[in-house]
C-alpha atoms as a PDB file:
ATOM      1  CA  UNK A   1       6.759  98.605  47.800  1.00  0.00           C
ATOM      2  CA  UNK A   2       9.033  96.094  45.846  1.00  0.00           C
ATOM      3  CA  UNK A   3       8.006  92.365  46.692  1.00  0.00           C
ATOM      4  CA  UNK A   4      10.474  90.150  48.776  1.00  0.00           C
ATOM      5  CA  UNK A   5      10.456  87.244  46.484  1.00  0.00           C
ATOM      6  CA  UNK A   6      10.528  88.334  42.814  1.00  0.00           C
ATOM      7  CA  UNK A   7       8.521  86.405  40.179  1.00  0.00           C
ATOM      8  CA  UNK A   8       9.104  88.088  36.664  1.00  0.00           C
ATOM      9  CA  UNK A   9       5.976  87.730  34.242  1.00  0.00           C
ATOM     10  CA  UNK A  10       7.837  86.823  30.891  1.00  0.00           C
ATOM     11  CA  UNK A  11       5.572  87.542  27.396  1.00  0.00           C
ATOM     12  CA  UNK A  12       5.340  84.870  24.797  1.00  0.00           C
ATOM     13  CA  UNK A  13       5.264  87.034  21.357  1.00  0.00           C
ATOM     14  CA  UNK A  14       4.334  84.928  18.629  1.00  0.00           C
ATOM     15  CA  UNK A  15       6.502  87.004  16.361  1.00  0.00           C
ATOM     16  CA  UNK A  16       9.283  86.246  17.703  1.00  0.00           C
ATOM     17  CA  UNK A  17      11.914  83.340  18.919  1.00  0.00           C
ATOM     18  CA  UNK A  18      11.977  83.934  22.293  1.00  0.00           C
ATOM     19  CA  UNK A  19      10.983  85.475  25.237  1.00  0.00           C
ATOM     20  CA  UNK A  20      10.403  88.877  26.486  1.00  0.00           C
ATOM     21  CA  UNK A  21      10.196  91.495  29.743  1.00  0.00           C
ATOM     22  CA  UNK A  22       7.945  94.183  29.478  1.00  0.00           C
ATOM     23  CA  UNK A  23       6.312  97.451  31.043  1.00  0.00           C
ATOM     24  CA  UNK A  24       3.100  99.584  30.395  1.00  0.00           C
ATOM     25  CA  UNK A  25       4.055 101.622  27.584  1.00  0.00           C
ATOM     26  CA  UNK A  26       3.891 105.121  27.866  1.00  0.00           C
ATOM     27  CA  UNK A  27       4.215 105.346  31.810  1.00  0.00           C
ATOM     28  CA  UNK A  28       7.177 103.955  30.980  1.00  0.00           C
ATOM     29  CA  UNK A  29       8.576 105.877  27.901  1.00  0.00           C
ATOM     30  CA  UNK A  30      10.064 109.089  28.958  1.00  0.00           C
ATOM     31  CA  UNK A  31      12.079 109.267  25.529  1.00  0.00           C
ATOM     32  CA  UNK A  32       8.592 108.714  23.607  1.00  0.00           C
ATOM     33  CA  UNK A  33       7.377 112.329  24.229  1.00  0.00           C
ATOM     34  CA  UNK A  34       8.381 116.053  23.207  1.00  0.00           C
ATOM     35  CA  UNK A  35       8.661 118.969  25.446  1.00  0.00           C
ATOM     36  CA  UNK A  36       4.960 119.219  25.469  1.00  0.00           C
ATOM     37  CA  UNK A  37       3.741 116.158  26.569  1.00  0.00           C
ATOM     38  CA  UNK A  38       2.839 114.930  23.393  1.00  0.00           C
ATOM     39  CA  UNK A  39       4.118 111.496  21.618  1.00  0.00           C
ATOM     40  CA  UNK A  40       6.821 111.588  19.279  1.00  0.00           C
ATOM     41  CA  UNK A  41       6.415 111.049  15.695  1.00  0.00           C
ATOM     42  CA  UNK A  42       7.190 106.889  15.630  1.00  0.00           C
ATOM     43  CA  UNK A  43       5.083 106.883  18.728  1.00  0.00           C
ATOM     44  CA  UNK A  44       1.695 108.085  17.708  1.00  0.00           C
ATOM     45  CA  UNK A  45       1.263 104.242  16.147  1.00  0.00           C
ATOM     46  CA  UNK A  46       1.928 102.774  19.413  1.00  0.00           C
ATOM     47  CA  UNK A  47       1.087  99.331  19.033  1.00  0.00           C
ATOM     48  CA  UNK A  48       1.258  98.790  22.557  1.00  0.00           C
ATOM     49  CA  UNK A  49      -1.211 100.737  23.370  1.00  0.00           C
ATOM     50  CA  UNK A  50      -3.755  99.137  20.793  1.00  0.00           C
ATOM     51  CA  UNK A  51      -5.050  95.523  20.238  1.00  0.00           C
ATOM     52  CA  UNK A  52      -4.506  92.720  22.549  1.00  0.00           C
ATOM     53  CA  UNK A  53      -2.274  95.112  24.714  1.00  0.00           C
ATOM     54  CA  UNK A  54      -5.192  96.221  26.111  1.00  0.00           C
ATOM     55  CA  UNK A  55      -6.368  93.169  27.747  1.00  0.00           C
ATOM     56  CA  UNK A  56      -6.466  92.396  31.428  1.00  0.00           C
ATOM     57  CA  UNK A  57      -4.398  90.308  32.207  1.00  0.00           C
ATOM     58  CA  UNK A  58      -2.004  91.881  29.252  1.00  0.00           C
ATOM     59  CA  UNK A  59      -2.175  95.004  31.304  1.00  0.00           C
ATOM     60  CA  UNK A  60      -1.833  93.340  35.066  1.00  0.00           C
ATOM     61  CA  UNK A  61       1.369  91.727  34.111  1.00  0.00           C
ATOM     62  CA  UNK A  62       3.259  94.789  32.875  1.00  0.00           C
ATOM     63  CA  UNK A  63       2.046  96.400  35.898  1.00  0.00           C
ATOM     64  CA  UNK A  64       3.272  93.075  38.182  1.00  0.00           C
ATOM     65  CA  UNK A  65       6.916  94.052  36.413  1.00  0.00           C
ATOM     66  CA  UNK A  66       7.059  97.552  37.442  1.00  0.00           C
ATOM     67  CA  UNK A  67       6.991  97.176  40.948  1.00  0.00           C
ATOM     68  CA  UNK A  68       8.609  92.990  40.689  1.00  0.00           C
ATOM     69  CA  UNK A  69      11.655  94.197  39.227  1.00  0.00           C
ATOM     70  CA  UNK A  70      12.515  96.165  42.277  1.00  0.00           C
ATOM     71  CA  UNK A  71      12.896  92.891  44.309  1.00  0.00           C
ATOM     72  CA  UNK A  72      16.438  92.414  45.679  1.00  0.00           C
ATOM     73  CA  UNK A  73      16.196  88.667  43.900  1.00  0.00           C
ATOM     74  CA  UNK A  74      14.596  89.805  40.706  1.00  0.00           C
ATOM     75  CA  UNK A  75      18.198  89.519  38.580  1.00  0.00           C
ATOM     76  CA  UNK A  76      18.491  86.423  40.010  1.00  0.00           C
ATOM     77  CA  UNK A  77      14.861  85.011  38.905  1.00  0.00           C
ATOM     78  CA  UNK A  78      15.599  86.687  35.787  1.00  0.00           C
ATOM     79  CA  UNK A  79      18.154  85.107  35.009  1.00  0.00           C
ATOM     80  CA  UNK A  80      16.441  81.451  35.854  1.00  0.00           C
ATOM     81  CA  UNK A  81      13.564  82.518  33.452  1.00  0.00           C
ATOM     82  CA  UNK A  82      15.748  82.931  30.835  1.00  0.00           C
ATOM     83  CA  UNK A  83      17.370  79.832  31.452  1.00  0.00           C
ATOM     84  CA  UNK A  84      18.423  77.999  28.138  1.00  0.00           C
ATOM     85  CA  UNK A  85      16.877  80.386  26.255  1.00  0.00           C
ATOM     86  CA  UNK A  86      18.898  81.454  22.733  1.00  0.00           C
ATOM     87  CA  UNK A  87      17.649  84.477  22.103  1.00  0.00           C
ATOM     88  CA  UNK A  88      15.851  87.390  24.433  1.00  0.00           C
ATOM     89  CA  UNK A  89      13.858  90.642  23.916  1.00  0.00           C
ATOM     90  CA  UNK A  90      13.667  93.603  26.462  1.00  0.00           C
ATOM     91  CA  UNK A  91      10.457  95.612  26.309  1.00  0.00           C
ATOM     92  CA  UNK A  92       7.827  94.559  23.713  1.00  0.00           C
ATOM     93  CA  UNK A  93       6.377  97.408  25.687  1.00  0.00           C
ATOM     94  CA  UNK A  94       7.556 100.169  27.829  1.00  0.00           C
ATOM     95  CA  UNK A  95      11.028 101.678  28.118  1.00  0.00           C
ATOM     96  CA  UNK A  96      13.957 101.355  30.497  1.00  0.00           C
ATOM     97  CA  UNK A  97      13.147 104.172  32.763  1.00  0.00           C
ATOM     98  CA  UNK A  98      15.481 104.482  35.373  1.00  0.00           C
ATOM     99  CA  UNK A  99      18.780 103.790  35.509  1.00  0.00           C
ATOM    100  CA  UNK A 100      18.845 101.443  38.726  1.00  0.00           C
ATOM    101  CA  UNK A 101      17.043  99.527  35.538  1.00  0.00           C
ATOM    102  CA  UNK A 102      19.307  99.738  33.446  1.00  0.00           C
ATOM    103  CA  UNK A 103      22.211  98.295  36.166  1.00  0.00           C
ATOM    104  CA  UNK A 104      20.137  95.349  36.615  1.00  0.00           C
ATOM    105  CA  UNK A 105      19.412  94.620  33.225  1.00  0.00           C
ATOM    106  CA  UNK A 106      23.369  94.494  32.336  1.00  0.00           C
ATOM    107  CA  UNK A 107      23.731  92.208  35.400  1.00  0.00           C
ATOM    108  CA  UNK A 108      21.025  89.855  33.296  1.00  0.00           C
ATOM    109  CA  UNK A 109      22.634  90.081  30.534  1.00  0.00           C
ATOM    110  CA  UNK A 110      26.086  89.366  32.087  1.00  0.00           C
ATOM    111  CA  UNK A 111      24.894  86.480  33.737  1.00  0.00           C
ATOM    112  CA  UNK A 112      23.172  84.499  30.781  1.00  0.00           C
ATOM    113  CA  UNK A 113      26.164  84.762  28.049  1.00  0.00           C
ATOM    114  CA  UNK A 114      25.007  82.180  25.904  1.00  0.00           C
ATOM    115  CA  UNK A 115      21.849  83.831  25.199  1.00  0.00           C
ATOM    116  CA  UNK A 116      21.777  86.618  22.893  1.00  0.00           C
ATOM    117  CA  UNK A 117      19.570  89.957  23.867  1.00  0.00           C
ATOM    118  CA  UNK A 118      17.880  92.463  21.933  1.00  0.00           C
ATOM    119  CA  UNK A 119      16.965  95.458  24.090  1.00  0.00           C
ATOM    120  CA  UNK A 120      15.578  98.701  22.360  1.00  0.00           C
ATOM    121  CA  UNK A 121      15.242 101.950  23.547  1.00  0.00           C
ATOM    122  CA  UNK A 122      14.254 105.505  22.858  1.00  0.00           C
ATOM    123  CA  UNK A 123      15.448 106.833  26.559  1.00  0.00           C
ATOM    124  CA  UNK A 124      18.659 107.515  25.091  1.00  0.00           C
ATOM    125  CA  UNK A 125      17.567 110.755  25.450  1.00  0.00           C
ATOM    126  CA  UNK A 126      17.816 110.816  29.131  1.00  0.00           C
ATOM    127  CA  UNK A 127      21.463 112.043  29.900  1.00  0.00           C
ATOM    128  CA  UNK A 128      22.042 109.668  33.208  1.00  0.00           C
ATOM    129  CA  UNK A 129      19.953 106.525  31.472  1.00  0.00           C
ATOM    130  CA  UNK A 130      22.533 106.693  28.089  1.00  0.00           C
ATOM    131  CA  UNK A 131      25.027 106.449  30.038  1.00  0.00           C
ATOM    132  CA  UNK A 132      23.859 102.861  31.847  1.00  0.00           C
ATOM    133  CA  UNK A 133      22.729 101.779  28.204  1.00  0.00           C
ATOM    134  CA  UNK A 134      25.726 102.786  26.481  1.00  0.00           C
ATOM    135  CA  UNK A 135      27.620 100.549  29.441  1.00  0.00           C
ATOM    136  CA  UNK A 136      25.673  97.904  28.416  1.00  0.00           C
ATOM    137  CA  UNK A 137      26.128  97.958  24.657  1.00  0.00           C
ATOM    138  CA  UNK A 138      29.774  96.714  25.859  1.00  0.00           C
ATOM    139  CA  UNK A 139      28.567  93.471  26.757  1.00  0.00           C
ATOM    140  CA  UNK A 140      29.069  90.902  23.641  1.00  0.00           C
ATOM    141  CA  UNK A 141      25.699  89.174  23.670  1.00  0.00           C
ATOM    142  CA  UNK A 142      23.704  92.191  23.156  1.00  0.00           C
ATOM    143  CA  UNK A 143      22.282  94.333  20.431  1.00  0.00           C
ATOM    144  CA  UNK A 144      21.185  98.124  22.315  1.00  0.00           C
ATOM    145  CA  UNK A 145      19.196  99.083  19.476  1.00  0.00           C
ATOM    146  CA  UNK A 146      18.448 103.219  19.396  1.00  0.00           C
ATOM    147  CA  UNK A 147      14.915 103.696  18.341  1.00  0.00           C
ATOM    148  CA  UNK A 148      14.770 106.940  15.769  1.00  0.00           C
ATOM    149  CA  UNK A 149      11.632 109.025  16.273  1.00  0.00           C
ATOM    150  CA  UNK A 150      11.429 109.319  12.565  1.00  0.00           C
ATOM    151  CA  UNK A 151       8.389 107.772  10.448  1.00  0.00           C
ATOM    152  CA  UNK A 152      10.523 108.156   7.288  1.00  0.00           C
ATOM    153  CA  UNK A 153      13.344 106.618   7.564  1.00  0.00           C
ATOM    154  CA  UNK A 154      15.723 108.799   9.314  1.00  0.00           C
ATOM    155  CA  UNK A 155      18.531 107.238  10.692  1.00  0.00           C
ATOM    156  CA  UNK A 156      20.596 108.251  14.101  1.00  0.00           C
ATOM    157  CA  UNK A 157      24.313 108.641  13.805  1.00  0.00           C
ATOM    158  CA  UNK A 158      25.298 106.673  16.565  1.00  0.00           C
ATOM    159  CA  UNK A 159      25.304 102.984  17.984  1.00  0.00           C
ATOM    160  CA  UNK A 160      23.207 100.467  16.751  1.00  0.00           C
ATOM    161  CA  UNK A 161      19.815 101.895  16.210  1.00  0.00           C
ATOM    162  CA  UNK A 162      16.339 101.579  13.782  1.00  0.00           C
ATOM    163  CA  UNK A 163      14.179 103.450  12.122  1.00  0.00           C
ATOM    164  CA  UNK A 164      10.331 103.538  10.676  1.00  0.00           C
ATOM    165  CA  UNK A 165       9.859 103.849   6.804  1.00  0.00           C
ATOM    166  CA  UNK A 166       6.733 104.480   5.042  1.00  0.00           C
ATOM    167  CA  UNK A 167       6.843 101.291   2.554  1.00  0.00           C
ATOM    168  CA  UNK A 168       9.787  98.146   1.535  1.00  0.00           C
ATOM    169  CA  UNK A 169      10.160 100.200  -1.790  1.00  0.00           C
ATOM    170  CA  UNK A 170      12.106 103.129   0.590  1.00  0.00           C
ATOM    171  CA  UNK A 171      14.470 100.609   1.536  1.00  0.00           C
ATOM    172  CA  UNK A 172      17.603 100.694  -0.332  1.00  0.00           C
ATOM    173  CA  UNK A 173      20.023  97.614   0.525  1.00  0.00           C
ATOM    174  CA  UNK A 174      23.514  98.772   1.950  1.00  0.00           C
ATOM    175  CA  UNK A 175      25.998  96.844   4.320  1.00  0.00           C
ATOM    176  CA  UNK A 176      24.715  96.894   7.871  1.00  0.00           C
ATOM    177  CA  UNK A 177      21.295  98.222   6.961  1.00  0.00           C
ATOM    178  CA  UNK A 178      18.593  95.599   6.983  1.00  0.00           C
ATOM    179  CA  UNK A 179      14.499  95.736   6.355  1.00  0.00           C
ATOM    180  CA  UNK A 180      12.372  94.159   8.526  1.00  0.00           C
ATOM    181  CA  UNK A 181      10.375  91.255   6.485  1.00  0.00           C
ATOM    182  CA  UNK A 182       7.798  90.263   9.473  1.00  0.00           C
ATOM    183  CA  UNK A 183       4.807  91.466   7.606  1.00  0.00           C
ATOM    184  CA  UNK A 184       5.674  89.838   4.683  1.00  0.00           C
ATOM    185  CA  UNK A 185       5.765  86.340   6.773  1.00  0.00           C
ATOM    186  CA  UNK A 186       2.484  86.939   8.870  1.00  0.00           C
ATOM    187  CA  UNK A 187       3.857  89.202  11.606  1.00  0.00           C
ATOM    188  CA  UNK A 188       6.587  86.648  12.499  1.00  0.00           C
ATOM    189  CA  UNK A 189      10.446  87.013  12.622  1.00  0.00           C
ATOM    190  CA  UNK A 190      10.686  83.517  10.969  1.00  0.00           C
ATOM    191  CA  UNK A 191      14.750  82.701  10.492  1.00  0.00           C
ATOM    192  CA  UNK A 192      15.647  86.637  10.836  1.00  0.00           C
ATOM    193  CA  UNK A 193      17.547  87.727  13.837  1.00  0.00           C
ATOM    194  CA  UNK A 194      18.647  91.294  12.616  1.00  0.00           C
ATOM    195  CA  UNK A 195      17.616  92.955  15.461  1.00  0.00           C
ATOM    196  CA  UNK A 196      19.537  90.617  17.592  1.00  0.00           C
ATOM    197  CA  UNK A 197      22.557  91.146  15.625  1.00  0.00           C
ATOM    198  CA  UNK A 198      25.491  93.750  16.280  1.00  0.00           C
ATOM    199  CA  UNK A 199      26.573  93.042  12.684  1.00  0.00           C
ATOM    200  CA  UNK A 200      23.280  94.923  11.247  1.00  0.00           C
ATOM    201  CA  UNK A 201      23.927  98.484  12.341  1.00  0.00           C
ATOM    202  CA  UNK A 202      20.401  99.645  11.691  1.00  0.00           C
ATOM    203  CA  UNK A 203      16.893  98.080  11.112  1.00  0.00           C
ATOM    204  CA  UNK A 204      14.501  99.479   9.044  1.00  0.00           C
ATOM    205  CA  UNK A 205      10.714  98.881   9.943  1.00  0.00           C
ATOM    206  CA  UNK A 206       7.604  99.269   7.798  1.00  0.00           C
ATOM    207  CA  UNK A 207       5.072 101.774   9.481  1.00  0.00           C
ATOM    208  CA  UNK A 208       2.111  99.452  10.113  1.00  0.00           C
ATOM    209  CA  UNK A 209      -1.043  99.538  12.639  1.00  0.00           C
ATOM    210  CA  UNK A 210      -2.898 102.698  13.324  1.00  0.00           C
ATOM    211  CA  UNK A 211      -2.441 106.042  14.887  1.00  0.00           C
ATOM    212  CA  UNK A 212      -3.876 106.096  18.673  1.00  0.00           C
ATOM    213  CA  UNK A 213      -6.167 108.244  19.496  1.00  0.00           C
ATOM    214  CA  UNK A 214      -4.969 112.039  20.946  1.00  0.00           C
ATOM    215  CA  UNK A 215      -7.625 111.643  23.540  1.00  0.00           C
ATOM    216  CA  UNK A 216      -5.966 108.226  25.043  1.00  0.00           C
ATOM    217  CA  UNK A 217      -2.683 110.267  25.093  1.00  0.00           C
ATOM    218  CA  UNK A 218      -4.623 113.026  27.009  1.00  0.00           C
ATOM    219  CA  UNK A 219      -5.588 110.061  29.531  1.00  0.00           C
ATOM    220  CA  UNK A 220      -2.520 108.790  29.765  1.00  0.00           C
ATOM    221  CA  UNK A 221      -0.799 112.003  30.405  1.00  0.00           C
ATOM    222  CA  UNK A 222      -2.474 112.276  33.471  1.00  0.00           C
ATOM    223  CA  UNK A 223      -0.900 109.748  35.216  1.00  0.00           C
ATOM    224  CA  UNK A 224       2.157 110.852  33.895  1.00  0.00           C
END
């Protein structure tokens, strides 16, 4: 049942310079897995599903925003959690799953111009849920970044979008294609805001972390 006063549980990544909303991953996902069930190539290396993801009170707040954000205030308080904020991510876990979601989300966005978003996505796929994203790609303080499913660097051929490659050496500098240089600066975004950026058409990542376990996929499929 959605809660009557909504009270959004914002993450504090360390990597980056600013806030961010978030869901359980993989409950969440519905563009992370093939026909069969299983996880798509860029999603086997979850790292949501791994590390300090799994803690507690990690876990109880993602859960807290899939039921808070179906509060009739929840753009509102949204949109006073953002408050001054300059820059924004949307899911450091989880997906945009439905496209109710998605509506609010724009309405966010619309309503705190001066901060710029990031918001990626791999539901896309989902006929009905492009459309809502594509909608809010239109907005000018947003970057809707397409997640590819590739680990080697494939790129999609359409909107802004990003991609996994094995190592930096399989990056090969061209106009609106930029590589992501966290790792090299201890897992932090430092002074780069590609992602955020509709200038930078895609964003190449280096595959890092390790591959989760089949068997927590088999759990997680369950509840599916």
């Amino acid at each position: 049942m959605p809660m009557d006063n909504a009270s959004p549980k914002l993450s504090n990544t360390s990597k980056m310079p600013g806030k961010s909303w978030s869901l359980p991953a993989w409950e969440t996902c519905p563009g992370a897995r093939k026909g069969n069930g299983e996880p798509v190539d860029a999603c086997s290396r979850c790292y949501a599903l791994t590390g300090a993801y799994n803690f507690p009170n990690t876990i109880a707040s993602r859960e807290h925003n899939l039921v808070d954000w179906k509060s009739p205030g929840w753009v509102n308080a949204m949109v006073k959690a953002i408050g001054k904020s300059k820059y924004f991510r949307w899911f450091d876990s989880g997906d945009v799953y439905s496209a109710t979601l998605a509506v609010k989300i724009k309405s966010v966005i619309k309503s705190t111009p001066n901060c710029q978003h990031w918001l990626p996505s791999r539901s896309y796929k989902l006929p009905h849920i492009r459309k809502a994203l594509d909608m809010i790609a239109l907005l000018p303080n947003v970057a809707v970044r397409y997640s590819s499913d590739s680990l080697d660097g494939e790129r999609l051929d359409f909107g802004l979008n990003s991609t996994i490659i094995q190592s930096k050496d399989d990056f090969v500098a061209e106009k609106g294609y930029a590589l992501c240089r966290a790792g090299e600066r201890g897992g932090k975004c430092g002074t780069c805001r590609a992602c955020w950026s509709t200038a930078v058409e895609t964003v190449a990542y280096v595959a890092h972390g390790n591959k989760v376990s089949p068997k927590k996929f088999e759990k997680l499929l369950i509840g599916v």
